[in-house]
Protein backbone atom coordinates (compact mmCIF):
# COMPACT_ATOMS: atom_id res chain seq x y z
CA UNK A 1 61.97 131.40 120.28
CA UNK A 2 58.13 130.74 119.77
CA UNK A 3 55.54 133.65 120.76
CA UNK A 4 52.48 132.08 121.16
CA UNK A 5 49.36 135.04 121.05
CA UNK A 6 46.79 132.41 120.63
CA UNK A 7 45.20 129.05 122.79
CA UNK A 8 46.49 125.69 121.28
CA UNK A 9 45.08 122.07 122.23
CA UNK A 10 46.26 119.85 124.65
CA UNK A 11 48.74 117.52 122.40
CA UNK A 12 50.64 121.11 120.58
CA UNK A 13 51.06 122.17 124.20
CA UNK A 14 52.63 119.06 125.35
CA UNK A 15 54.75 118.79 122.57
CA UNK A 16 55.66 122.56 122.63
CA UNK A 17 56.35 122.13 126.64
CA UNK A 18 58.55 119.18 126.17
CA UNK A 19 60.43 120.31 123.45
CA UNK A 20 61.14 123.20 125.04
CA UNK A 21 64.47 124.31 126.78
CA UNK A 22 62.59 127.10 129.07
CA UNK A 23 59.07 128.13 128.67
CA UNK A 24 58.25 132.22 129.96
CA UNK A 25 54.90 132.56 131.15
CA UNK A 26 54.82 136.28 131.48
CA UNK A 27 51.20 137.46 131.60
CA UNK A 28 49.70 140.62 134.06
CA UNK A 29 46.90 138.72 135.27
CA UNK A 30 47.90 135.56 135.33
CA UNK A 31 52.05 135.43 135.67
CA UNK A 32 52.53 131.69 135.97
CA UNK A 33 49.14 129.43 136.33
CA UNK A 34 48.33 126.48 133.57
CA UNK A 35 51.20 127.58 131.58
CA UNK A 36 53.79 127.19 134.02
CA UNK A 37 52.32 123.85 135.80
CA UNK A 38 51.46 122.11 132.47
CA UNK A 39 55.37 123.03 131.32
CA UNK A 40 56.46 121.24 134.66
CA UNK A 41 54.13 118.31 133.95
CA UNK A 42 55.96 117.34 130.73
CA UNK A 43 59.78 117.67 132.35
CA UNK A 44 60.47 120.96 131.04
CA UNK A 45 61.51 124.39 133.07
CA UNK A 46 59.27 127.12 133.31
CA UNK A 47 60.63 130.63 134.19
CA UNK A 48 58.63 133.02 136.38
CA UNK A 49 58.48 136.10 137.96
CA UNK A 50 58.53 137.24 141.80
CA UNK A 51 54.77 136.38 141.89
CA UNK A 52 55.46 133.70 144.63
CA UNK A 53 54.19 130.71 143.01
CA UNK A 54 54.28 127.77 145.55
CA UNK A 55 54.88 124.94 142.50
CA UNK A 56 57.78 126.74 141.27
CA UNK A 57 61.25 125.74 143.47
CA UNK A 58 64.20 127.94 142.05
CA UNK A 59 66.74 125.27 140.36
CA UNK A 60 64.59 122.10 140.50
CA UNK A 61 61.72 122.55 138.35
CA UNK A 62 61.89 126.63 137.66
CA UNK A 63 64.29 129.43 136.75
CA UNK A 64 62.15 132.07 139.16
CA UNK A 65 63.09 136.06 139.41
CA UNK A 66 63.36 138.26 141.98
CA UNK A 67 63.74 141.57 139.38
CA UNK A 68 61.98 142.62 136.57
CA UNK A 69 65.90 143.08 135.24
CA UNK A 70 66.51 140.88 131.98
CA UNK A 71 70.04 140.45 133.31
CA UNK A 72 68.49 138.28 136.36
CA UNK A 73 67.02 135.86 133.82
CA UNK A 74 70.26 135.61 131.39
CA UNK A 75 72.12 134.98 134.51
CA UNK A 76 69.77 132.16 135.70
CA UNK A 77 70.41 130.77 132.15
CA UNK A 78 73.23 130.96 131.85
CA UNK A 79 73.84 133.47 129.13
């Protein structure tokens, strides 16, 4: 797991996004946005909340809650 608290450039990102298995974009004012489309971009899955995000289709390109319950997303893994 990788907790990114700062901006990175454009190739870390891709590489980060790709390599990843899941990305979380969980942020208050922005819950999905750049994060979430840029992860899609490269092939990899971004997870999101119930913020209704109209890029985000549950099992195609996004694991996306209903809840706020951590069970709903180990359950959407998998886990």
């Amino acid at each position: 797991m990788v907790s990114l608290r700062s901006p990175l450039d454009s190739d870390s990102c891709r590489v980060l996004f790709h390599g990843s298995a899941a990305v979380l974009a969980n942020r208050g004012r922005e819950p999905f946005g750049l994060v979430g489309l840029e992860t899609m971009a490269v092939d990899g899955v971004a997870c999101t909340g119930c913020s209704g995000e109209d890029s985000a289709v549950p099992g195609r390109n996004a694991l996306v809650l209903e809840t706020n319950d951590l069970q709903e997303f180990l359950r959407l893994c998998g886990a």
